[in-house]
PDB file of N, CA and C in Angstrom:
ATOM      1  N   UNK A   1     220.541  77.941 108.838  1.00  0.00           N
ATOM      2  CA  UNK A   1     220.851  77.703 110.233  1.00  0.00           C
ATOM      3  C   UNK A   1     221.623  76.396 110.400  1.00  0.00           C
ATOM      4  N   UNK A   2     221.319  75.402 109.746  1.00  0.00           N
ATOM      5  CA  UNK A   2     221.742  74.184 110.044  1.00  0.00           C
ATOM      6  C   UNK A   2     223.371  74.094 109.000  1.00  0.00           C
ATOM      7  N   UNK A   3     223.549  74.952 108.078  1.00  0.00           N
ATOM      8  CA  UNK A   3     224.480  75.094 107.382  1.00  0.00           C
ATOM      9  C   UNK A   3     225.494  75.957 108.864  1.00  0.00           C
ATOM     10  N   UNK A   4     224.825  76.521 109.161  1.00  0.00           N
ATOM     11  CA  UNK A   4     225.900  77.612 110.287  1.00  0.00           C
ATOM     12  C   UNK A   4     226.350  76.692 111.353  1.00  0.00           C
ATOM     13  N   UNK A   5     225.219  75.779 111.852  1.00  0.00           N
ATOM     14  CA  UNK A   5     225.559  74.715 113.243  1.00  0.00           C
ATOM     15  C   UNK A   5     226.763  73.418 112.340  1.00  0.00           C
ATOM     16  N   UNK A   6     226.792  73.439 111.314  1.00  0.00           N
ATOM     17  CA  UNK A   6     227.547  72.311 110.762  1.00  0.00           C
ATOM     18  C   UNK A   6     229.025  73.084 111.015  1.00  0.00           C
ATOM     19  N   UNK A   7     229.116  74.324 110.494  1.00  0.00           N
ATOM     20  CA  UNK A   7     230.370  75.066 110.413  1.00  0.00           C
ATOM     21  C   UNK A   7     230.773  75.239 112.012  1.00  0.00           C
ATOM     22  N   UNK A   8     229.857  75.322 113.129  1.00  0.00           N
ATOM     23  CA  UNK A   8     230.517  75.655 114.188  1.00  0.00           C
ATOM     24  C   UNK A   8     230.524  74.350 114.475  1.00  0.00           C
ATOM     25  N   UNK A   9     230.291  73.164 114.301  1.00  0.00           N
ATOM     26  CA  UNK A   9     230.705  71.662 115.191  1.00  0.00           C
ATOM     27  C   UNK A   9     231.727  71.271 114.318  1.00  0.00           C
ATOM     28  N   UNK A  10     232.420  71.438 112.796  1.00  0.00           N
ATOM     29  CA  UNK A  10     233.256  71.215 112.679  1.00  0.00           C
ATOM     30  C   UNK A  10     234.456  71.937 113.456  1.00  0.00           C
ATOM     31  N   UNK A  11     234.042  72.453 114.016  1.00  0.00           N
ATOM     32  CA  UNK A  11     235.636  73.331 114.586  1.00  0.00           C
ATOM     33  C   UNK A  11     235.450  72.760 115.986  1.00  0.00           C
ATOM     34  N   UNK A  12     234.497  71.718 116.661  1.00  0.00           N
ATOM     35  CA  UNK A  12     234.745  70.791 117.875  1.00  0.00           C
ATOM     36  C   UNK A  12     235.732  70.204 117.871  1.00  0.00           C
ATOM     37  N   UNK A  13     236.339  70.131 118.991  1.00  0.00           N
ATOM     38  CA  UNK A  13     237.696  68.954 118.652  1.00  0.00           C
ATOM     39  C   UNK A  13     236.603  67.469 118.772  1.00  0.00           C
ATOM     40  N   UNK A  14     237.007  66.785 117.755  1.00  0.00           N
ATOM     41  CA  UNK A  14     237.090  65.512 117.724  1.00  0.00           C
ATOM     42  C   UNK A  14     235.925  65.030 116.805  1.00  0.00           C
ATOM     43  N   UNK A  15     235.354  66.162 116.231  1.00  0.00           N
ATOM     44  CA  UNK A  15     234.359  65.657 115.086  1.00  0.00           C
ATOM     45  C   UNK A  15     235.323  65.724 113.916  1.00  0.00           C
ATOM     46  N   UNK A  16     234.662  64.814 113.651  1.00  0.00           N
ATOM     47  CA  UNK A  16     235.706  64.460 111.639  1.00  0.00           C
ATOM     48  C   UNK A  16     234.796  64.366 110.342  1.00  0.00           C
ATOM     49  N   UNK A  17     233.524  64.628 110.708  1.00  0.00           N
ATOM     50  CA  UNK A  17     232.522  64.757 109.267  1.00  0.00           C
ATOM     51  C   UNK A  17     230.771  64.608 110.053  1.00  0.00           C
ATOM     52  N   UNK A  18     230.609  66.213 109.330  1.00  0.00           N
ATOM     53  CA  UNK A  18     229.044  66.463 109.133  1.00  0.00           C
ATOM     54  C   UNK A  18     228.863  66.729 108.158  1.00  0.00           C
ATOM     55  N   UNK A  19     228.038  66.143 107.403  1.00  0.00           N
ATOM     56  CA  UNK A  19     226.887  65.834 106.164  1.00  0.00           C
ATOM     57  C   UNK A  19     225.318  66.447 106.116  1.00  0.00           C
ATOM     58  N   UNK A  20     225.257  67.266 105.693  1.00  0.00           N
ATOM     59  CA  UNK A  20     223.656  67.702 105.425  1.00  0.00           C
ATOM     60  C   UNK A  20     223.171  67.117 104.445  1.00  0.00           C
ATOM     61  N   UNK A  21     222.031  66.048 104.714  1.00  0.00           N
ATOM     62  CA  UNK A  21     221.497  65.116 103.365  1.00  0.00           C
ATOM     63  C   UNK A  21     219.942  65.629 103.136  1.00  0.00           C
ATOM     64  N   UNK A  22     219.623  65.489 102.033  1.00  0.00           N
ATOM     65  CA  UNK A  22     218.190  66.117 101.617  1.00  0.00           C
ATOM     66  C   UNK A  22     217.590  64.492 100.787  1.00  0.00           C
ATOM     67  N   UNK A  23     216.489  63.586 101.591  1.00  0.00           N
ATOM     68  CA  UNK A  23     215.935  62.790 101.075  1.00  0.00           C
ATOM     69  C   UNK A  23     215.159  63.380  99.965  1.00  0.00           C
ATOM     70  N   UNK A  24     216.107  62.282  98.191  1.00  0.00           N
ATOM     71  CA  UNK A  24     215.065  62.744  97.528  1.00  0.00           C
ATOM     72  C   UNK A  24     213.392  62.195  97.132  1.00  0.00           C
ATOM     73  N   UNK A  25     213.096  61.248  98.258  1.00  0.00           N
ATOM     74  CA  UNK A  25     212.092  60.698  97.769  1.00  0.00           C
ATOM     75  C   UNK A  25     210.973  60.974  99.021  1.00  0.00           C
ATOM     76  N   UNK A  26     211.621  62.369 100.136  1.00  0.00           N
ATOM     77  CA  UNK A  26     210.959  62.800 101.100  1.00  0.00           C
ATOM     78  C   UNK A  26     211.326  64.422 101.281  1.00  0.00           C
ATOM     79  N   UNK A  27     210.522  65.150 100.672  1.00  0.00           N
ATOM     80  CA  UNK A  27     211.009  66.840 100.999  1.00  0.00           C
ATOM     81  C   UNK A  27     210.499  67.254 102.338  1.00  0.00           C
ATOM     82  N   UNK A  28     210.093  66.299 103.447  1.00  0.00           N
ATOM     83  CA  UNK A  28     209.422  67.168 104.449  1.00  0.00           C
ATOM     84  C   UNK A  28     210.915  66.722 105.577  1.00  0.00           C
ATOM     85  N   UNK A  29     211.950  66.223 105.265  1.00  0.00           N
ATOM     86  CA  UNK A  29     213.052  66.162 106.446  1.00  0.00           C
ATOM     87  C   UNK A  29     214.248  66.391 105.340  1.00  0.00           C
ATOM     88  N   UNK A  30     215.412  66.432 106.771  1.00  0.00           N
ATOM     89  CA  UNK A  30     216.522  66.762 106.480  1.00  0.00           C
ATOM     90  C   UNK A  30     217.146  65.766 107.386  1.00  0.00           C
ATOM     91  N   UNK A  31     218.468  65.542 107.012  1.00  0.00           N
ATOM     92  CA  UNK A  31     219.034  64.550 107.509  1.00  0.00           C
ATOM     93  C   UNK A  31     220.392  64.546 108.179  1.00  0.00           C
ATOM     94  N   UNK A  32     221.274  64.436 108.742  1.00  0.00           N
ATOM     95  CA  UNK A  32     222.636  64.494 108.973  1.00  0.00           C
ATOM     96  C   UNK A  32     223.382  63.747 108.940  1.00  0.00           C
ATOM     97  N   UNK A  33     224.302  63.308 108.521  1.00  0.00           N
ATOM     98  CA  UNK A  33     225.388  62.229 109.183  1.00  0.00           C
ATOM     99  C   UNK A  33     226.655  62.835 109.642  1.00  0.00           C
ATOM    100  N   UNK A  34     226.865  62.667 110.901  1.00  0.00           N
ATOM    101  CA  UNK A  34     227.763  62.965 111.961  1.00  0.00           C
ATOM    102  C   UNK A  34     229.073  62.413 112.407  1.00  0.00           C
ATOM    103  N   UNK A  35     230.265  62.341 112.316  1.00  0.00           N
ATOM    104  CA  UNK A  35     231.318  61.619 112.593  1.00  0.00           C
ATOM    105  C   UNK A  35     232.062  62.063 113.734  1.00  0.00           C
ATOM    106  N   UNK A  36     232.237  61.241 114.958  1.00  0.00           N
ATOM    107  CA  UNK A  36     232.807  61.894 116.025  1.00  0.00           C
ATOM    108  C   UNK A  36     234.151  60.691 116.451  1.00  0.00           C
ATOM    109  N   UNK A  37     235.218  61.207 116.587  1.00  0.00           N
ATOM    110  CA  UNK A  37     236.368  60.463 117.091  1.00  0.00           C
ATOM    111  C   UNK A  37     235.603  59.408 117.765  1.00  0.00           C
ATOM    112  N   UNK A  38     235.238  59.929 118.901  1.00  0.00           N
ATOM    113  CA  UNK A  38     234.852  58.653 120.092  1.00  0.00           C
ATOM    114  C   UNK A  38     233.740  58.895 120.896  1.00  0.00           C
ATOM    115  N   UNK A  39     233.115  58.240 121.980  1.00  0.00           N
ATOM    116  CA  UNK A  39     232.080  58.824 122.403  1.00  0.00           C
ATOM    117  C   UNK A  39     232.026  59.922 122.934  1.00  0.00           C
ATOM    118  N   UNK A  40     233.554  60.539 123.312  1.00  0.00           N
ATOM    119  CA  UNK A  40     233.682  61.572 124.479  1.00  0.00           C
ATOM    120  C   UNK A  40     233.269  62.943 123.532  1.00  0.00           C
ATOM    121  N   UNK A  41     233.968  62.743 122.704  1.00  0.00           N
ATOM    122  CA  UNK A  41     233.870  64.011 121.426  1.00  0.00           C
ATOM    123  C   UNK A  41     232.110  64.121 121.231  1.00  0.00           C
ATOM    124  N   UNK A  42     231.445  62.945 120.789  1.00  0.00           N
ATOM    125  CA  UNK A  42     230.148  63.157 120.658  1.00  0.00           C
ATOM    126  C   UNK A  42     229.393  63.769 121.951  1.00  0.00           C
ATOM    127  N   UNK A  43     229.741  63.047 123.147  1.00  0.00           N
ATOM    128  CA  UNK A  43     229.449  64.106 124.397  1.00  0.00           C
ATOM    129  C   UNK A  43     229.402  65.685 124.690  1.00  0.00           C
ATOM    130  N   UNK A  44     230.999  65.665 124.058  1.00  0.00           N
ATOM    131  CA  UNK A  44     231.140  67.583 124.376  1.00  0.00           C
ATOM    132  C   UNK A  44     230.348  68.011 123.159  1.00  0.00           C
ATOM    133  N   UNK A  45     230.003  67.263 121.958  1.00  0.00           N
ATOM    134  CA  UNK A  45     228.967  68.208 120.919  1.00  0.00           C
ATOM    135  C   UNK A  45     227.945  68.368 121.416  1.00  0.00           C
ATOM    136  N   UNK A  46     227.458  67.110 121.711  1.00  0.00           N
ATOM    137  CA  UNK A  46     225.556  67.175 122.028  1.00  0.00           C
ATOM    138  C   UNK A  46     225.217  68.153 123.667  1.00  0.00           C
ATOM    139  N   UNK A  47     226.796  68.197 124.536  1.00  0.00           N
ATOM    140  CA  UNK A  47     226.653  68.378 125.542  1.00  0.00           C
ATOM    141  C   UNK A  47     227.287  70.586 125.671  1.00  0.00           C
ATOM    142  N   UNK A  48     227.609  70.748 124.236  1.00  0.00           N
ATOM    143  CA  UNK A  48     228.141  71.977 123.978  1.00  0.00           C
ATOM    144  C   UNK A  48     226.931  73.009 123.586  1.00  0.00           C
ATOM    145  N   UNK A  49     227.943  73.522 122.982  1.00  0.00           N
ATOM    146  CA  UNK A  49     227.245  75.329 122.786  1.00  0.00           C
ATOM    147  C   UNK A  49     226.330  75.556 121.705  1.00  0.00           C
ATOM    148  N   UNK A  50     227.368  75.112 120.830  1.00  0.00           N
ATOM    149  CA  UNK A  50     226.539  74.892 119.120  1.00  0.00           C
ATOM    150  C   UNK A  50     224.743  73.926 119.118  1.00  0.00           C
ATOM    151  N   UNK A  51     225.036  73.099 119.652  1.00  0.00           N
ATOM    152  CA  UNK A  51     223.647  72.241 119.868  1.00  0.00           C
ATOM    153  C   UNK A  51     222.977  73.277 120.634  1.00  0.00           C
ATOM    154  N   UNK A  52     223.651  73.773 121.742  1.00  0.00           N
ATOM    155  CA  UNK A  52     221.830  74.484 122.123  1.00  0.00           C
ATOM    156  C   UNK A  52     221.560  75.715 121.696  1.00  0.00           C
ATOM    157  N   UNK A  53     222.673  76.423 120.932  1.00  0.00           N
ATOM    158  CA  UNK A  53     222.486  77.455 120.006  1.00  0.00           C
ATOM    159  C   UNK A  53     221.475  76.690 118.871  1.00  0.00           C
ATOM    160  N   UNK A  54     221.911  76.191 118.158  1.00  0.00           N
ATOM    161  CA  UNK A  54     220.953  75.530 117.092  1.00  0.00           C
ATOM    162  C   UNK A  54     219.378  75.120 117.340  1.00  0.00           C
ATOM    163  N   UNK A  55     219.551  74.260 118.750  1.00  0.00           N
ATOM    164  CA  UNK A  55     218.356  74.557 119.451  1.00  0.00           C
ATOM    165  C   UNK A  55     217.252  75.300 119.165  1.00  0.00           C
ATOM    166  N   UNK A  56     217.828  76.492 119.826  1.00  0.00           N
ATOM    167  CA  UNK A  56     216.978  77.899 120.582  1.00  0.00           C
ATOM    168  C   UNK A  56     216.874  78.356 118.814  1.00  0.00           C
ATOM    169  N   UNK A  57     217.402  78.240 118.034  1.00  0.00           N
ATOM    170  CA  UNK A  57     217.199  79.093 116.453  1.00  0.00           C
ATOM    171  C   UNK A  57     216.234  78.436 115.734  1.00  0.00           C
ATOM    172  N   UNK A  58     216.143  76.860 116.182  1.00  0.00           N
ATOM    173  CA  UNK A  58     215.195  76.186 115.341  1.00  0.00           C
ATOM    174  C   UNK A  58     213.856  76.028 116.304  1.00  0.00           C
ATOM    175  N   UNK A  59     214.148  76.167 117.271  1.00  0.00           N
ATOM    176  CA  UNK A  59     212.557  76.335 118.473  1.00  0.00           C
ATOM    177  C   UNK A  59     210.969  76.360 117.071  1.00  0.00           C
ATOM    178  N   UNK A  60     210.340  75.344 117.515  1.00  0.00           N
ATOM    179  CA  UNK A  60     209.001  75.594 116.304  1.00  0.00           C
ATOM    180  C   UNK A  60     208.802  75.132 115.608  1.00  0.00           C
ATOM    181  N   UNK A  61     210.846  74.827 114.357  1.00  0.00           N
ATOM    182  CA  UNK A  61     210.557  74.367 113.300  1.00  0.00           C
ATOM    183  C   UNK A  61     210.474  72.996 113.211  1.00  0.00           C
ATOM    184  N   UNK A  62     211.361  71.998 114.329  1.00  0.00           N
ATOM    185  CA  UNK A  62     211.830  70.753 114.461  1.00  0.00           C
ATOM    186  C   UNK A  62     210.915  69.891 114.806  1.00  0.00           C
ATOM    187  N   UNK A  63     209.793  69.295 113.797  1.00  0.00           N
ATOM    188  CA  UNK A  63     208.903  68.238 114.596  1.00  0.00           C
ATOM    189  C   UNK A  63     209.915  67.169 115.339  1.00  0.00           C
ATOM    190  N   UNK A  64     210.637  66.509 115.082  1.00  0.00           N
ATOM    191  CA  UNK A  64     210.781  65.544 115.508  1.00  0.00           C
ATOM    192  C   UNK A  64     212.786  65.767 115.691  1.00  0.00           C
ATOM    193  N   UNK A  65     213.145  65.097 116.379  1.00  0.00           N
ATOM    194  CA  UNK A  65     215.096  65.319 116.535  1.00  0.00           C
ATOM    195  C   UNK A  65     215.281  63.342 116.890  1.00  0.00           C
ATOM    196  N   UNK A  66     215.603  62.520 115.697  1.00  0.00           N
ATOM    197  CA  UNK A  66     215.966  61.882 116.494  1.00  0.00           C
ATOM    198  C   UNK A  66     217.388  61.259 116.183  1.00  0.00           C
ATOM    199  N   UNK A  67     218.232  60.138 116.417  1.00  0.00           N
ATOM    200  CA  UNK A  67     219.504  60.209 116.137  1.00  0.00           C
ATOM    201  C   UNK A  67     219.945  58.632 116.667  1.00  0.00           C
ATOM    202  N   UNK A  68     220.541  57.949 115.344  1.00  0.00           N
ATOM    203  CA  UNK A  68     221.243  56.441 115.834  1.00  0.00           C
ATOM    204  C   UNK A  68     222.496  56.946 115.861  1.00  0.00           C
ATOM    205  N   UNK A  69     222.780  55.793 116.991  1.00  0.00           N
ATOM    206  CA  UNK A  69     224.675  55.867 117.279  1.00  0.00           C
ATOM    207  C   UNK A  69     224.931  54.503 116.370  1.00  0.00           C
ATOM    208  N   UNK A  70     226.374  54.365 115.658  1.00  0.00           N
ATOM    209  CA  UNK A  70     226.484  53.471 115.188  1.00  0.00           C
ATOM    210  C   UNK A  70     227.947  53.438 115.249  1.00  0.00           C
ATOM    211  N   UNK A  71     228.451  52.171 115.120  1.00  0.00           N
ATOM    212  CA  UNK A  71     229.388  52.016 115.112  1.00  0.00           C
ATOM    213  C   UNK A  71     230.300  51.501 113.787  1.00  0.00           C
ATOM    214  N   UNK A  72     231.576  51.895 113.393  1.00  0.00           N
ATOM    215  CA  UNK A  72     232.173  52.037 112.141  1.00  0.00           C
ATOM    216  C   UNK A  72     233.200  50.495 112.542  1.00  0.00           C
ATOM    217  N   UNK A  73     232.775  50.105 111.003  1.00  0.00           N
ATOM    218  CA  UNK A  73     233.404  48.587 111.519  1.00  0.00           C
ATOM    219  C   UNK A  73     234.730  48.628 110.287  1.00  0.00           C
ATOM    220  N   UNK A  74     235.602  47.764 110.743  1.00  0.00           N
ATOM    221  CA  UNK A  74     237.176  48.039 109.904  1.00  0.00           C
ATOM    222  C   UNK A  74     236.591  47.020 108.739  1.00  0.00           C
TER     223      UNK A  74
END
């Protein structure tokens, strides 16, 4: 599922890299790292289709969703 939500937010305009990471020194999470042009792009993802599709598919499984914004320094 989360392999399928990666494939439909790359085709968002303005995302430029999702990462599915597997901690190896923690098998009970999964991880992401997310790259979005600017804040607006991160808006229409979190604020789009794919997120609440992904949502409604993972309903049950997701203890916890949480997520830092960070900023990319030159």
């Amino acid at each position: 599922m989360l392999a399928a939500h990666k494939a439909r937010t790359l085709k968002e305009p303005g995302t430029l890299q999702f990462e599915i990471l597997l901690p190896k020194d923690d098998d009970t999470k999964v991880l992401t790292y997310e790259v979005y042009r600017d804040d607006a792009a991160f808006e229409v993802h979190r604020d789009g289709p794919s997120l609440s599709q992904w949502g409604k598919e993972t309903a049950g499984m997701v203890a916890k969703l949480h997520g830092v914004r960070c900023a990319v320094l030159d």
